[in-house]
Protein backbone atom coordinates (compact mmCIF):
# COMPACT_ATOMS: atom_id res chain seq x y z
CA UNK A 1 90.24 117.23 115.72
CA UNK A 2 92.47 116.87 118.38
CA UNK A 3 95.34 114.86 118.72
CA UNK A 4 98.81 114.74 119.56
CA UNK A 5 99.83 112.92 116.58
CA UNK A 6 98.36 111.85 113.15
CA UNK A 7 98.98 108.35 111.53
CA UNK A 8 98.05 108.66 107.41
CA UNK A 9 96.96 105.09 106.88
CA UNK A 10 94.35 102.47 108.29
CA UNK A 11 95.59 99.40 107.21
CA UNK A 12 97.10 96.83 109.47
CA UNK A 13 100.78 98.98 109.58
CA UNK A 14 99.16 102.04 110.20
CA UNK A 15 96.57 100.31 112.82
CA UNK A 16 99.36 98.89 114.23
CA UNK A 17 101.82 101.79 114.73
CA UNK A 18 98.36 103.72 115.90
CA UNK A 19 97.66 100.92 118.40
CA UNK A 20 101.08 100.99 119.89
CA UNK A 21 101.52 104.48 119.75
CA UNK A 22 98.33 104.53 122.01
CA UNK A 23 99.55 101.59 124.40
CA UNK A 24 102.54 104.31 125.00
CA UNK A 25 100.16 107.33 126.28
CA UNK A 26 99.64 109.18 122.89
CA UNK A 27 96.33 110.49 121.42
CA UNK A 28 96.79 109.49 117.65
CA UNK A 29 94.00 110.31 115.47
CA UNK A 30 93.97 108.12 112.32
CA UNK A 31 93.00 109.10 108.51
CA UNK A 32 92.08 107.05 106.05
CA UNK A 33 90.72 108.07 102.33
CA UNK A 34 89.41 104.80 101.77
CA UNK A 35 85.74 102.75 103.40
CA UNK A 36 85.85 100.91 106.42
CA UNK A 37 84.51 98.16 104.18
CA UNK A 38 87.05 99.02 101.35
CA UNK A 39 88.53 96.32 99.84
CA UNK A 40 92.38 96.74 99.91
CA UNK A 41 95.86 95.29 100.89
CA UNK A 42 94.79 94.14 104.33
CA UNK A 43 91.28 93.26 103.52
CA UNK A 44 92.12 91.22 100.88
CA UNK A 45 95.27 89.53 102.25
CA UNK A 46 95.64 86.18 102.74
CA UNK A 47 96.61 86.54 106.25
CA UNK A 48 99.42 83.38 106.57
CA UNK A 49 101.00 83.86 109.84
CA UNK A 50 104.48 82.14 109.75
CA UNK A 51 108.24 82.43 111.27
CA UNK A 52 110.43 81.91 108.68
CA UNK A 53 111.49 84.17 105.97
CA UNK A 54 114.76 83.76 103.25
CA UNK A 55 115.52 87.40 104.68
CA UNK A 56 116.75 87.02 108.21
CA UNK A 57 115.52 90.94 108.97
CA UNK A 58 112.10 89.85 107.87
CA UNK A 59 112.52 86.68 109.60
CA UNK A 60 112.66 88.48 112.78
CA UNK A 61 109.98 90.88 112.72
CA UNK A 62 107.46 87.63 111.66
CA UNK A 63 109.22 85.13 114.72
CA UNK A 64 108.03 88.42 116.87
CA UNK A 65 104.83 88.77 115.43
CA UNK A 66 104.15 84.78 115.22
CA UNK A 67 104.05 84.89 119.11
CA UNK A 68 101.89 88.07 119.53
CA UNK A 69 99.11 86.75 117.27
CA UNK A 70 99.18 83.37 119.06
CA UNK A 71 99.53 85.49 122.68
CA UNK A 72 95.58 85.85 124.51
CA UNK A 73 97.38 88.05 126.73
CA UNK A 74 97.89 90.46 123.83
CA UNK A 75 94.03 90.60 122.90
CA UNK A 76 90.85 91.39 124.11
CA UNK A 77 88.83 89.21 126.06
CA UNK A 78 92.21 86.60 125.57
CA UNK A 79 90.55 86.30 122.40
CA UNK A 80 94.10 85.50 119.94
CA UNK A 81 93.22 85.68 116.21
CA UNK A 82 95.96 83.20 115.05
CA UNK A 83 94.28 80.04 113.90
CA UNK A 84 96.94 77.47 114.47
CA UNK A 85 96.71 75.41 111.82
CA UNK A 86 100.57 74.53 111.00
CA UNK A 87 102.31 75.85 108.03
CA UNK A 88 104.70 74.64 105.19
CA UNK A 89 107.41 76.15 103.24
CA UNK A 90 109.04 74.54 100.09
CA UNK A 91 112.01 75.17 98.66
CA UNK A 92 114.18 73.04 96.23
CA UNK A 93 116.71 70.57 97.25
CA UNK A 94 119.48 72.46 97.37
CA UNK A 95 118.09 74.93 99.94
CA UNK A 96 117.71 72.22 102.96
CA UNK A 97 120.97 73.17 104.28
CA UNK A 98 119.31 76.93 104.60
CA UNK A 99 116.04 75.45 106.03
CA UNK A 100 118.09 73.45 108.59
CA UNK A 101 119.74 76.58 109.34
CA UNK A 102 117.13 78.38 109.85
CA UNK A 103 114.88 76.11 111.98
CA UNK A 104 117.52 75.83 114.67
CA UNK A 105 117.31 79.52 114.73
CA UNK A 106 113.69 79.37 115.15
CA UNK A 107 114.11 75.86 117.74
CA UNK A 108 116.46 78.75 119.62
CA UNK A 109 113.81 81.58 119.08
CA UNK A 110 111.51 79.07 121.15
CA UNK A 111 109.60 78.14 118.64
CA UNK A 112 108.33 74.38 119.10
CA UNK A 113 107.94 71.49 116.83
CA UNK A 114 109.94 73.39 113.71
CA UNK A 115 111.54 70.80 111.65
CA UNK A 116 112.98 69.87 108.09
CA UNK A 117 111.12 67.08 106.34
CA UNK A 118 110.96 65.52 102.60
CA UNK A 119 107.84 63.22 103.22
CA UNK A 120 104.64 64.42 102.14
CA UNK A 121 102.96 66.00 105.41
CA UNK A 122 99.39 66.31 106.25
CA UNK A 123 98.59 65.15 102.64
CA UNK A 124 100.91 67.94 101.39
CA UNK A 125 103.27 66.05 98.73
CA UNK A 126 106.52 68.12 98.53
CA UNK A 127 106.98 67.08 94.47
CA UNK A 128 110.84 66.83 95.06
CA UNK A 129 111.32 69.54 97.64
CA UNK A 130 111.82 70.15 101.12
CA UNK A 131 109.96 71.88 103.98
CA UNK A 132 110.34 73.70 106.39
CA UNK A 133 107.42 72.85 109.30
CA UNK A 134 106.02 75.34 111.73
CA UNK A 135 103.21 73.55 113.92
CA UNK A 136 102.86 77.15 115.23
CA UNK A 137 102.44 79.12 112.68
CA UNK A 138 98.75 79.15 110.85
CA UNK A 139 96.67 82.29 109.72
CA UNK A 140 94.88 85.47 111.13
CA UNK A 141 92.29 87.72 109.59
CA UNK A 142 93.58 90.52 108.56
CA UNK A 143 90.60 92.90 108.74
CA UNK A 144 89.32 91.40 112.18
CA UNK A 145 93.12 92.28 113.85
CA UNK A 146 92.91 95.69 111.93
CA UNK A 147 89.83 96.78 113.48
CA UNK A 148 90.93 95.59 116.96
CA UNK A 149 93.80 97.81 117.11
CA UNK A 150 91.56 100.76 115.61
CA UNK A 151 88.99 100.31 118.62
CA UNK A 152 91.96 99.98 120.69
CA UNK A 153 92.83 103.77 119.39
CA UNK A 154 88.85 104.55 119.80
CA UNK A 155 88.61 103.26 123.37
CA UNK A 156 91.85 105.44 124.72
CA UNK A 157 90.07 108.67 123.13
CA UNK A 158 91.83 108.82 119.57
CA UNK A 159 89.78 108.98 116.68
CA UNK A 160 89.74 107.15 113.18
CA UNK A 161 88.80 109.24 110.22
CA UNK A 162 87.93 107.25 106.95
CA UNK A 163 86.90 109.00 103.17
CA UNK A 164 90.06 111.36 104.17
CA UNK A 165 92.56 112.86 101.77
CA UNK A 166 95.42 114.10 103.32
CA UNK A 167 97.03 116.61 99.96
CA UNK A 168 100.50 117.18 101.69
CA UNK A 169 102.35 117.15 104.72
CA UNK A 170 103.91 120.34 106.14
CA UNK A 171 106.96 119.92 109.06
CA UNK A 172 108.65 122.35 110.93
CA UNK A 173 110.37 123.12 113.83
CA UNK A 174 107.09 123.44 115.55
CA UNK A 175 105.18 120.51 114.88
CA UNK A 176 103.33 119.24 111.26
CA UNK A 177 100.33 120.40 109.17
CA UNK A 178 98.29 118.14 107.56
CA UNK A 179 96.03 119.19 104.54
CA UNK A 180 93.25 117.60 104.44
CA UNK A 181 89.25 117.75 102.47
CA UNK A 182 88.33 119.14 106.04
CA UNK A 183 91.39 121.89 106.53
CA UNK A 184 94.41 122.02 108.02
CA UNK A 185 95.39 119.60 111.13
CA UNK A 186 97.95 120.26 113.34
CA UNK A 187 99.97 117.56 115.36
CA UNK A 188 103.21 117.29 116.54
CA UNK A 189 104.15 114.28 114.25
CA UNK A 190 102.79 112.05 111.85
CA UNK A 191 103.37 108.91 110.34
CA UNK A 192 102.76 107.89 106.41
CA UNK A 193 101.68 103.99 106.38
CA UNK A 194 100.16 104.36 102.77
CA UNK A 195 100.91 100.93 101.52
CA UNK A 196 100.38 100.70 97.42
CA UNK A 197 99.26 104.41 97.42
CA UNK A 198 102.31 106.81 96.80
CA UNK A 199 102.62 108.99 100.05
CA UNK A 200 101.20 112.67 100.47
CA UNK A 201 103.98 115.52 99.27
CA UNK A 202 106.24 116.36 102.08
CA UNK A 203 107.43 119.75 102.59
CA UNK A 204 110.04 119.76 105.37
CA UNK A 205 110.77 123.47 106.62
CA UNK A 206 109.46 124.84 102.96
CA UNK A 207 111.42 122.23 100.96
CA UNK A 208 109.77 119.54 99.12
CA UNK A 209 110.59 115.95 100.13
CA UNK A 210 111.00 113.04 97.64
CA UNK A 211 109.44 109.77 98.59
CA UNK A 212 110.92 106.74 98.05
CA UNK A 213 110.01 104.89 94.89
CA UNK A 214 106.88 102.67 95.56
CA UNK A 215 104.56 100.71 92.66
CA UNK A 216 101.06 98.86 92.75
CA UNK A 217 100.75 94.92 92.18
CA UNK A 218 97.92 93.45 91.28
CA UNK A 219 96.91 91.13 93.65
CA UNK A 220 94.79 87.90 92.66
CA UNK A 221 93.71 84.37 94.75
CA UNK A 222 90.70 82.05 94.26
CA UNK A 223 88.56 80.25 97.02
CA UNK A 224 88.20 76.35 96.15
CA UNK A 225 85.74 74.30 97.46
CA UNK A 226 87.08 70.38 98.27
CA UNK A 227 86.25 67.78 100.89
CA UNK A 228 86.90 67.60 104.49
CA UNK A 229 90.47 67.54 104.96
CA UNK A 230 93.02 69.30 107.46
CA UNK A 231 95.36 71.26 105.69
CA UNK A 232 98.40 73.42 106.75
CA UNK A 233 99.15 76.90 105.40
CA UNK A 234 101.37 76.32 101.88
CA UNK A 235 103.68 78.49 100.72
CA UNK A 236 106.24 76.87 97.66
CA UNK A 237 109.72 79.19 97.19
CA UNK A 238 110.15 77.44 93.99
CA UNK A 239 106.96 79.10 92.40
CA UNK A 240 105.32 81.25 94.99
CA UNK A 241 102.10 79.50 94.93
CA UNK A 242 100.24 79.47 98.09
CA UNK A 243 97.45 77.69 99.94
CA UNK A 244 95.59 78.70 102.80
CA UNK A 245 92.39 76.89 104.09
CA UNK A 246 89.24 78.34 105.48
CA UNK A 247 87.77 75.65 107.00
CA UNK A 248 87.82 72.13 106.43
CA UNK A 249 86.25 72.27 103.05
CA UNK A 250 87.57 75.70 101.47
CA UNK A 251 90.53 77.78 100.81
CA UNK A 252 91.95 80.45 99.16
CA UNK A 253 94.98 79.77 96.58
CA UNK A 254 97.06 82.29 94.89
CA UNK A 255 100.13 82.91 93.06
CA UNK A 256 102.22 86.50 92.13
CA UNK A 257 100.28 88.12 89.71
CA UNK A 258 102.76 90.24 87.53
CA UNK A 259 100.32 92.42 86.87
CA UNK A 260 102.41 96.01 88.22
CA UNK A 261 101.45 99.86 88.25
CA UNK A 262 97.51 99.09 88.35
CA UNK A 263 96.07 101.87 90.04
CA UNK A 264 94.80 101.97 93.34
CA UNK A 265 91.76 103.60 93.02
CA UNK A 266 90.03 101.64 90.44
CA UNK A 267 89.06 97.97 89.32
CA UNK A 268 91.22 95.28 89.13
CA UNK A 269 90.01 93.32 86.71
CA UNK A 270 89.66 88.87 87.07
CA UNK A 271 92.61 87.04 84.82
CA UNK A 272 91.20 83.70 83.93
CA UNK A 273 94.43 82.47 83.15
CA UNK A 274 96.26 83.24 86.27
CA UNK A 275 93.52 81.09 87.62
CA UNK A 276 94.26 78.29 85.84
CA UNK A 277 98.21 78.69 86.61
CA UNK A 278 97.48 79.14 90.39
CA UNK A 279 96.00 75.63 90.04
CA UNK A 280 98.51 73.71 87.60
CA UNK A 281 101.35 75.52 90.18
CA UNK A 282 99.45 73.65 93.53
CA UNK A 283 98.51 70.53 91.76
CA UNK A 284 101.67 68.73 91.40
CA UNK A 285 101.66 69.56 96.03
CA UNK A 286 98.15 69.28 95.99
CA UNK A 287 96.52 66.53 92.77
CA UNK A 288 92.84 67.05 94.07
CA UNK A 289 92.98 70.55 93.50
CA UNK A 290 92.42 69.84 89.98
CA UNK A 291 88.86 68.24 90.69
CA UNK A 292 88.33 71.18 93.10
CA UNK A 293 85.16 73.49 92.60
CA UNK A 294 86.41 77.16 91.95
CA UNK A 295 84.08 79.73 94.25
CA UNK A 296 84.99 82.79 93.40
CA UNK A 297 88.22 85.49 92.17
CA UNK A 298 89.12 87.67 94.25
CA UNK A 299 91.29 90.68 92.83
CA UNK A 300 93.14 93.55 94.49
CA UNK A 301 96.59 95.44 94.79
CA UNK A 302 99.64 95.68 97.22
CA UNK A 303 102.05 98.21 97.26
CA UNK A 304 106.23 96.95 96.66
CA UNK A 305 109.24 99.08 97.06
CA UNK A 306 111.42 98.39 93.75
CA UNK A 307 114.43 98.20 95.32
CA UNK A 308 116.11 97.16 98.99
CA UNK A 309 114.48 99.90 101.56
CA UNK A 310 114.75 100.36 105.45
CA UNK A 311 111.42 99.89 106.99
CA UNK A 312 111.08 103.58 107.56
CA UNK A 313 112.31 106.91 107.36
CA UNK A 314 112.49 110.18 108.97
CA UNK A 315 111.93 113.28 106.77
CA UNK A 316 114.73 116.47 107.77
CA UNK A 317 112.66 117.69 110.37
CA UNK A 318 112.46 114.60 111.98
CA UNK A 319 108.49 115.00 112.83
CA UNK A 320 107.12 112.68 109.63
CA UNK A 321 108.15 108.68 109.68
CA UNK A 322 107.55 107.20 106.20
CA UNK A 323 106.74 103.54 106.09
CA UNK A 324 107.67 101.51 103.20
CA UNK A 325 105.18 99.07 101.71
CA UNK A 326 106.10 95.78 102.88
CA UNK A 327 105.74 93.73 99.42
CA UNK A 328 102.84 91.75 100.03
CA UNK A 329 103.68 90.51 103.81
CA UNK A 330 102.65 92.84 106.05
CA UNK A 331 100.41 90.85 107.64
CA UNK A 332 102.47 88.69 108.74
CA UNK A 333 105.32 91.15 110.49
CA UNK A 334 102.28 93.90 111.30
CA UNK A 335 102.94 93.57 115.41
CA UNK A 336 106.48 93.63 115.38
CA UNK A 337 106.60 96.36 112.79
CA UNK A 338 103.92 98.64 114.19
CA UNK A 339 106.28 98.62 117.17
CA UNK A 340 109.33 99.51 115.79
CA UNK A 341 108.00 102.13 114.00
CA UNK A 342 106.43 103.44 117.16
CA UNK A 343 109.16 102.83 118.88
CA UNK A 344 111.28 105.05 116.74
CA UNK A 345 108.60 107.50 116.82
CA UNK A 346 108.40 108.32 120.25
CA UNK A 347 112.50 108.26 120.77
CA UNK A 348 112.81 111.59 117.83
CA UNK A 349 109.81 112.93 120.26
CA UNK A 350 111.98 112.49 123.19
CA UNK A 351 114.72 113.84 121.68
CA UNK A 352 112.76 116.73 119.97
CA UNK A 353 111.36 117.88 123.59
């Protein structure tokens, strides 16, 4: 297998670190342990696209990636995957003077239409709150983008290698060794975009490497079935409740499911009763929801960093970049943050040279 460099991860991060890394004249070659079909993070993601964030870091990387997604230039065949469907955010009373804030940032940002309302909008009633309203924003699918930046690595001669395990991660002055169920690989760096799974062991000139402290979340959302109607994407600070349609008659609710340190690699088992509190959570926003017909449960993980992290970090050699799991949104920051990273990437290369 050759390649120049080696990104541990085929989710939409690692897709999109692989993707830009490509765009900049590397051959990457890409390893995954899971399917292609696998249901994961990114598979099973929710996929709402949107500007604004409480954090003004994140808020930034998702204002960046709002505009790619909605960009034809930045896609195949102009083809953009951001269905523009609008999207809310409600907080409480007491934070309009932050969503005022922030919506001139994102009026500045260029960002059109973003406003601060209390009236109920598109059918949405705000039950007390205020929100924050991004005509722009809307909703991708997450697999669909993932495997357009992995054909973008295929195309430009890289390769994508799923049912991989990489067992540990060997840097030196020379370059990195990857272990892996096929033997050793050799590249001259490597990024770790593992998501909920705990990184590979890192052994940086013969020293072991802690990783930063990562956990599993269960994820859980339902599809509901309800008539015609054009809804925006939901999201409600005050619970964390969510709503994003599908068409005009379906779409997929959710809510944080508490659930934490499930593991990865096995079955996350349906909770009826987070069902039901998904619902009673939307219906006071959304009162037909409780006459809606339930479709199906959908369950999966996420990986969360427990405490405040920088989006990535070099081990001592400087030839592995570990990315941090991006707590359930990395969707929605996965342009902007694939570049950074790749970005960062290729300046240590420079420098190591």
């Amino acid at each position: 297998m050759e390649a120049e460099l080696s990104v541990v991860g085929a989710g939409i991060i690692g897709a999109a670190v692989a993707a830009r890394l490509t765009s900049a004249g590397h051959r990457v070659l890409i390893l995954d342990l899971g399917s292609p079909e696998g249901r994961r993070a990114t598979t099973l993601s929710g996929g709402m696209v949107r500007a604004y964030d409480p954090d003004p870091v994140t808020m930034e990387l998702a204002t960046t990636s709002l505009r790619i997604y909605g960009d034809p230039d930045r896609w195949p065949a102009r083809n953009r995957p951001l269905e523009m469907v609008g999207a809310l955010t409600v907080a409480a009373q007491t934070e309009a003077d932050t969503l005022h804030h922030a919506a001139g940032v994102l009026s500045s940002a260029g960002l059109a239409g973003v406003g601060v309302t209390t009236s109920t909008v598109r059918g949405v009633d705000l039950a007390g709150g205020v929100a924050l309203v991004e005509p722009s924003a809307g909703y991708v699918d997450p697999a669909a983008v993932t495997a357009s930046w992995l054909t973008q690595v295929q195309q430009a001669g890289g390769s994508v290698r799923h049912r991989m395990t990489v067992h540990e991660v060997v840097s030196g002055p020379g370059g990195v060794t990857l272990s892996t169920d096929e033997g050793a690989i050799r590249v001259s760096a490597a990024v770790l975009a593992t998501g909920a799974w705990h990184p590979p062991p890192i052994r940086a000139g013969g020293t072991p490497v802690g990783a930063p402290a990562r956990r599993a979340r269960s994820i859980q959302v339902a599809t509901v079935r309800h008539e015609a109607m054009d809804l925006p994407t939901l999201v409600d600070l005050r619970t964390g409740a969510y709503l994003r349609p599908i068409s005009a008659i379906s779409s997929i609710i959710g809510a944080p499911h508490l659930r934490w340190d499930v593991d990865p690699t096995g079955t996350v088992e349906a909770d009826a009763r987070h069902v039901r509190n998904i619902v009673e959570l939307l219906t006071p926003s959304l009162p037909w929801l409780e006459q809606a017909s339930l479709d199906r449960v959908i369950c999966g993980f996420d990986g969360y960093a427990p405490q405040a992290q920088p989006m990535h970090h070099l081990d001592p050699t400087g030839r592995v970049v570990v990315v941090r799991p991006f707590n359930g949104g990395g969707v929605r920051v996965a342009p902007a943050a694939g570049a950074a990273v790749a970005e960062a990437l290729s300046r240590q290369l420079s420098v190591l040279s």
